[in-house]
C-alpha atoms as a PDB file:
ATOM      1  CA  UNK A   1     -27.689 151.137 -19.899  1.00  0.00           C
ATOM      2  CA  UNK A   2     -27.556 150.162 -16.411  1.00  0.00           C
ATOM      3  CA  UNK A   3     -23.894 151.083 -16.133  1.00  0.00           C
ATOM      4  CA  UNK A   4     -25.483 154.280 -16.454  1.00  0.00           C
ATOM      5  CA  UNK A   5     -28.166 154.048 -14.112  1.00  0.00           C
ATOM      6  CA  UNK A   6     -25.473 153.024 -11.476  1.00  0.00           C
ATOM      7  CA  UNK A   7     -23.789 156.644 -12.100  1.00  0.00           C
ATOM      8  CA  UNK A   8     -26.440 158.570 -11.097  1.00  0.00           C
ATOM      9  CA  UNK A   9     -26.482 156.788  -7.656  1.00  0.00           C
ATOM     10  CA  UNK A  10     -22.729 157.014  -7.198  1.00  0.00           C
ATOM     11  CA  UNK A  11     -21.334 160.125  -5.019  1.00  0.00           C
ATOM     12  CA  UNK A  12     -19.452 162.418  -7.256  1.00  0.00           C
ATOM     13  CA  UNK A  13     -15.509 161.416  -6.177  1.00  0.00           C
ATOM     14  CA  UNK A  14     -16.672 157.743  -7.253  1.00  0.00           C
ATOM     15  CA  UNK A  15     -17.810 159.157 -10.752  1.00  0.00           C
ATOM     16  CA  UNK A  16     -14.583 160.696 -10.829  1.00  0.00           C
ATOM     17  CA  UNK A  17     -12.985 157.336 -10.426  1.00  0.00           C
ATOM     18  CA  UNK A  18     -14.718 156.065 -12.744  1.00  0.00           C
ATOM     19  CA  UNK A  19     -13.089 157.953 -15.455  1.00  0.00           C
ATOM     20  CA  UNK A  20     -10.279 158.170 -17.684  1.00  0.00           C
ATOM     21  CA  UNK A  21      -6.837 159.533 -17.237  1.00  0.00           C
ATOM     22  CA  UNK A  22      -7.882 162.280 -19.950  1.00  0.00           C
ATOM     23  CA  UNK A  23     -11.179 162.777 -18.800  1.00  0.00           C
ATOM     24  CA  UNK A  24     -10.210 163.222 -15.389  1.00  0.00           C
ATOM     25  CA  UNK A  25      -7.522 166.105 -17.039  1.00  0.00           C
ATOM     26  CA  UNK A  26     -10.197 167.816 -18.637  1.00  0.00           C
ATOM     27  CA  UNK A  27     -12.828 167.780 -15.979  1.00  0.00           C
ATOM     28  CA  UNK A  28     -10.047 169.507 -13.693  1.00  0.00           C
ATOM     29  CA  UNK A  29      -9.940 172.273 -16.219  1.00  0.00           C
ATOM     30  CA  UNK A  30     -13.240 172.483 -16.546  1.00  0.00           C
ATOM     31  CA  UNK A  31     -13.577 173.186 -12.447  1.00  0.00           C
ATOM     32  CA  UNK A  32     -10.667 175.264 -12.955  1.00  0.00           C
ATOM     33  CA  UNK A  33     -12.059 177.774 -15.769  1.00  0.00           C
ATOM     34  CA  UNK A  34     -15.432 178.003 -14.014  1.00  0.00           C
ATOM     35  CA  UNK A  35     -13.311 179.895 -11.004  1.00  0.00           C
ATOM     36  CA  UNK A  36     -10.587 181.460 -13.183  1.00  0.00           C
ATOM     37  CA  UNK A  37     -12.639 184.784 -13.573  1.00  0.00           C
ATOM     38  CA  UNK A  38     -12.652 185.234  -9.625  1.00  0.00           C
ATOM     39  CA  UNK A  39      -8.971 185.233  -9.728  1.00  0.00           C
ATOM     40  CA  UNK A  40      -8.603 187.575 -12.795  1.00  0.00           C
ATOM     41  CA  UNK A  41     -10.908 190.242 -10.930  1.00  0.00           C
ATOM     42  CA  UNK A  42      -8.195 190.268  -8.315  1.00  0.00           C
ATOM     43  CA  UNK A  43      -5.660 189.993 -10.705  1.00  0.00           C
ATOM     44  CA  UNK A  44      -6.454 191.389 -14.317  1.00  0.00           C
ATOM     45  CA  UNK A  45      -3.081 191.605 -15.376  1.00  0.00           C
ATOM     46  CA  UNK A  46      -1.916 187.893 -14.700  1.00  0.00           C
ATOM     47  CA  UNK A  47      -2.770 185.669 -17.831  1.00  0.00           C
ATOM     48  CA  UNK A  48      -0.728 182.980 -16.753  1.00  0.00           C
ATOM     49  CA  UNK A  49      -2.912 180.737 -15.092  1.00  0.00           C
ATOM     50  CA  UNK A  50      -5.747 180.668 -17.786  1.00  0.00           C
ATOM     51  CA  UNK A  51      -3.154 180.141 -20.624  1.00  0.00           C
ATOM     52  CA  UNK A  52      -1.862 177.254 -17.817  1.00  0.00           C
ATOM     53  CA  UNK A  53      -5.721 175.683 -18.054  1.00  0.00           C
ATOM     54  CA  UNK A  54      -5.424 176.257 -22.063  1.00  0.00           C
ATOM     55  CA  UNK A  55      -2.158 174.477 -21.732  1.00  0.00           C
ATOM     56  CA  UNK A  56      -3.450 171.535 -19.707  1.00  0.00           C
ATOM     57  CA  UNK A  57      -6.715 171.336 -21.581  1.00  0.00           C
ATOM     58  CA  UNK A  58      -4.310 170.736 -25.103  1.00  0.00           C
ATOM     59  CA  UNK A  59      -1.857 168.279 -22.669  1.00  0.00           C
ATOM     60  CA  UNK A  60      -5.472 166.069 -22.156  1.00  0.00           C
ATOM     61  CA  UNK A  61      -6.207 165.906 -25.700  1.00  0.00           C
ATOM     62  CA  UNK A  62      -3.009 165.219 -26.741  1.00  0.00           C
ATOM     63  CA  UNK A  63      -1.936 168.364 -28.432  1.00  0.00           C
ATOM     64  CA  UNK A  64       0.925 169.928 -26.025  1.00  0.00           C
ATOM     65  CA  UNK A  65       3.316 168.314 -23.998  1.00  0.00           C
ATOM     66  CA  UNK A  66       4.229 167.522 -20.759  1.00  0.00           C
ATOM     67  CA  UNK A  67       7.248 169.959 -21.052  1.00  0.00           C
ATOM     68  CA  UNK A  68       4.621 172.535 -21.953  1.00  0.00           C
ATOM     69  CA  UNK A  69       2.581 172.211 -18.875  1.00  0.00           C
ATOM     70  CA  UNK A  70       5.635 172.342 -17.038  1.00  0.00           C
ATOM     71  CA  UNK A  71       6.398 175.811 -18.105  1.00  0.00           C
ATOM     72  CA  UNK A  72       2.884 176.984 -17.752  1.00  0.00           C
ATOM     73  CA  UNK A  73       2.826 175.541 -14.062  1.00  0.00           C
ATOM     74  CA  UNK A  74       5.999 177.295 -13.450  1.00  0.00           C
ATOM     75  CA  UNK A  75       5.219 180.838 -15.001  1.00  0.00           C
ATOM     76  CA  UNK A  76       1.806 180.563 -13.108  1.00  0.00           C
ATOM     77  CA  UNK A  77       3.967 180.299  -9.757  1.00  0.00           C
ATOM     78  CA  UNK A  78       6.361 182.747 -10.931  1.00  0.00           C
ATOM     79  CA  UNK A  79       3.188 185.343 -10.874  1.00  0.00           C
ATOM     80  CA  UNK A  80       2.615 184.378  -7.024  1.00  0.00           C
ATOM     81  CA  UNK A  81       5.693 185.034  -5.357  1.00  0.00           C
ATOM     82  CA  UNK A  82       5.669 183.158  -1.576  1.00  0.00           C
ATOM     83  CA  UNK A  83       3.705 179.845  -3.091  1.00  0.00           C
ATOM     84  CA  UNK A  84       5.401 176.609  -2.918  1.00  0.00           C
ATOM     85  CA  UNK A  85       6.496 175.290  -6.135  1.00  0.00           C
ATOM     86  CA  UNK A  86       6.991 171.762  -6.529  1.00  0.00           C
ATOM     87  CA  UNK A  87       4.900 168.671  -7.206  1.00  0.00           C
ATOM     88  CA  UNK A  88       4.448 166.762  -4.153  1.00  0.00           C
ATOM     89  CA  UNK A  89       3.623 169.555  -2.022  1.00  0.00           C
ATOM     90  CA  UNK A  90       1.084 172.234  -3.091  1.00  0.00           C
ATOM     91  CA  UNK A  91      -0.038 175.221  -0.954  1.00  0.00           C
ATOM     92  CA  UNK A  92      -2.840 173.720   1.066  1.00  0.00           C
ATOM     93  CA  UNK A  93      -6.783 175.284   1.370  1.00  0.00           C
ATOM     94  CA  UNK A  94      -6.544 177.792   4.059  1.00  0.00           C
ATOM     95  CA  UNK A  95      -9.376 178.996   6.031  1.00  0.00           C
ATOM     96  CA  UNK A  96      -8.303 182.757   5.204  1.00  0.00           C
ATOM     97  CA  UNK A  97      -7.766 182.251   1.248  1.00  0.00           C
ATOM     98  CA  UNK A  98     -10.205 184.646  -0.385  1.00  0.00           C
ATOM     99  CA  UNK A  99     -12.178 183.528  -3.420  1.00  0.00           C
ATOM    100  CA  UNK A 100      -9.282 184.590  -5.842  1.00  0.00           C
ATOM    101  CA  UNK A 101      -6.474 182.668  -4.020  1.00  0.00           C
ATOM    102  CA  UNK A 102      -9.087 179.734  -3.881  1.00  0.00           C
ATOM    103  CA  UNK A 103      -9.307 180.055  -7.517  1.00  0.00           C
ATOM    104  CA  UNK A 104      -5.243 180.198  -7.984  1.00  0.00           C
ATOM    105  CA  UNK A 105      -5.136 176.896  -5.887  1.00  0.00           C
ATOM    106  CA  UNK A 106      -7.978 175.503  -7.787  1.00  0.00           C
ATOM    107  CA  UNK A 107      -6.344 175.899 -11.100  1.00  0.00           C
ATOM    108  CA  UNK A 108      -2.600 174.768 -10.119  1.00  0.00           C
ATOM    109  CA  UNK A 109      -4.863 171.391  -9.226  1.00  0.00           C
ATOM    110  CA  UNK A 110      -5.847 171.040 -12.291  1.00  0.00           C
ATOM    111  CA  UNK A 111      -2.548 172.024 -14.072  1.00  0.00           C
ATOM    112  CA  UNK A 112      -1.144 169.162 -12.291  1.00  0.00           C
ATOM    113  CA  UNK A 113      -3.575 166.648 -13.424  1.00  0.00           C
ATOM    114  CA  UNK A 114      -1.630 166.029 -15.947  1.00  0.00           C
ATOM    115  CA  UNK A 115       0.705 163.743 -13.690  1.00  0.00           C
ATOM    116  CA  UNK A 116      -1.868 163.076 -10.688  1.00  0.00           C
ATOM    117  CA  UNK A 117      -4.904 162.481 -12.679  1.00  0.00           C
ATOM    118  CA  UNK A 118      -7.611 161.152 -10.365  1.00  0.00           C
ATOM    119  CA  UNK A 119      -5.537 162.848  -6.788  1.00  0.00           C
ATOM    120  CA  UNK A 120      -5.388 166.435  -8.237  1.00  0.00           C
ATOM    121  CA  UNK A 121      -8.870 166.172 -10.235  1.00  0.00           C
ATOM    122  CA  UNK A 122     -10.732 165.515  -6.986  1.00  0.00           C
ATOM    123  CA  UNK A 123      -8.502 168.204  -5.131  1.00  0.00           C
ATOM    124  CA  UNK A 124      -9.612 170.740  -8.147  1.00  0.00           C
ATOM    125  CA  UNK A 125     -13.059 170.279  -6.706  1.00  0.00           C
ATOM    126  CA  UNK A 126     -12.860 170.711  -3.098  1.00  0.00           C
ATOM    127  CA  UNK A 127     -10.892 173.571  -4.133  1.00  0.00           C
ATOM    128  CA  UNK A 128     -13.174 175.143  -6.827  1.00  0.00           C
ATOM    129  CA  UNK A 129     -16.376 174.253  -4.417  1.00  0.00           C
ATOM    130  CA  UNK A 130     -15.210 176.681  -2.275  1.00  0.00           C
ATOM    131  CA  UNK A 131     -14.145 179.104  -4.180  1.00  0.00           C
ATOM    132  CA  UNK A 132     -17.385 179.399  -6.220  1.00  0.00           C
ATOM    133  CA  UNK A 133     -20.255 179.157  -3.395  1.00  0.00           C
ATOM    134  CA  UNK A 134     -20.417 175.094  -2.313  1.00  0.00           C
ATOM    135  CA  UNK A 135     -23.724 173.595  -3.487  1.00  0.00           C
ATOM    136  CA  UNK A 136     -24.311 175.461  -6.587  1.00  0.00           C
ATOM    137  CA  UNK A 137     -20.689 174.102  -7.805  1.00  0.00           C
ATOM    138  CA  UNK A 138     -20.917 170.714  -6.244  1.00  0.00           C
ATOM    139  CA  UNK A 139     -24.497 170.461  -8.355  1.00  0.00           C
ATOM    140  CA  UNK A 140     -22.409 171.377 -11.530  1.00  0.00           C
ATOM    141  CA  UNK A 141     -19.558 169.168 -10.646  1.00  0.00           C
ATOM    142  CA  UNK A 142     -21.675 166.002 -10.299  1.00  0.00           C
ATOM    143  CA  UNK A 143     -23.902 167.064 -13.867  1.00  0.00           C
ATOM    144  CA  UNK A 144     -20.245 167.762 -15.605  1.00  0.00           C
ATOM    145  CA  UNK A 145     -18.826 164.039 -14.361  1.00  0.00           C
ATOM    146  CA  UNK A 146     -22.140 162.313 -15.590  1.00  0.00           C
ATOM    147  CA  UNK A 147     -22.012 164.004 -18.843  1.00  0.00           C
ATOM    148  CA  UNK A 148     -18.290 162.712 -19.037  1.00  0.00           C
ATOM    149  CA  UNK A 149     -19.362 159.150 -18.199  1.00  0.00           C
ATOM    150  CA  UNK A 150     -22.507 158.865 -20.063  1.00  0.00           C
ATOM    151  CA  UNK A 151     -22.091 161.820 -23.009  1.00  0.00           C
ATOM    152  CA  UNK A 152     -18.353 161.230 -24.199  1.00  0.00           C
ATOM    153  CA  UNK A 153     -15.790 163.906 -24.017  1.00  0.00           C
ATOM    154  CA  UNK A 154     -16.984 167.759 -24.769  1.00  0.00           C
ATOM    155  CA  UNK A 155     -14.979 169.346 -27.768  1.00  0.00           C
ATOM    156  CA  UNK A 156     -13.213 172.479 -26.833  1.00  0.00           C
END
């Protein structure tokens, strides 16, 4: 019980850290869905990236592989011609990014989770925070990593 107590002092990165490699995976598609629907306004078409999340969300629990994620990180590129594609190196935040390319960026983050765990989960966040209005998301960030830590693992 006072492991738990200790959480809710802890800044939210530092919960992060304090989980596993597959919770940290699914908490990145977690930020990641909650600003996939400001990217598919600008974009209704493109499919890719939430079948990516669907493909990194089945990658944490064990039921794809890490050749699938690779093709679903690729086709979501593919669908943004001029973005960077390769692991070390993803397109950085820019000041101009509108709320849709913030979402894009958010969910390649979380795609590649599935290598970088704990690095890409906490970019997912700074990139989903300001994509979907700063507080508000930070507040459901840091309820969604004590849940992880004190609740278990949500089935979806």
């Amino acid at each position: 019980m006072l492991r738990g107590a200790l959480y809710h002092t802890m800044p939210t990165d530092q919960l992060v850290s304090q989980m596993n490699a597959m919770q940290q995976r699914l908490f990145a598609c977690d930020c990641a869905e909650r600003v996939l629907p400001l990217y598919e306004a600008q974009n209704p078409a493109d499919a890719e990236p939430r079948r990516a999340v669907e493909i990194a969300r089945r990658y944490a629990q064990g039921t794809a592989t890490i050749q699938e994620v690779d093709l679903a990180l690729i086709a979501t590129y593919a669908a943004r011609p001029g973005q960077r594609v390769h692991m070390g190196d993803i397109d950085p935040i820019e000041p101009e990014d509108d709320h849709g390319m913030l979402a894009w960026k958010t969910v390649i983050r979380a795609v590649m989770a599935a290598w970088f765990p704990e690095i890409r989960t906490l970019s997912t966040m700074l990139a989903s925070e300001r994509a979907n209005g700063g507080l508000t998301e930070s507040m459901w960030q840091r309820e969604r990593a004590l849940w992880y830590l004190t609740e278990g693992s949500p089935a979806h």
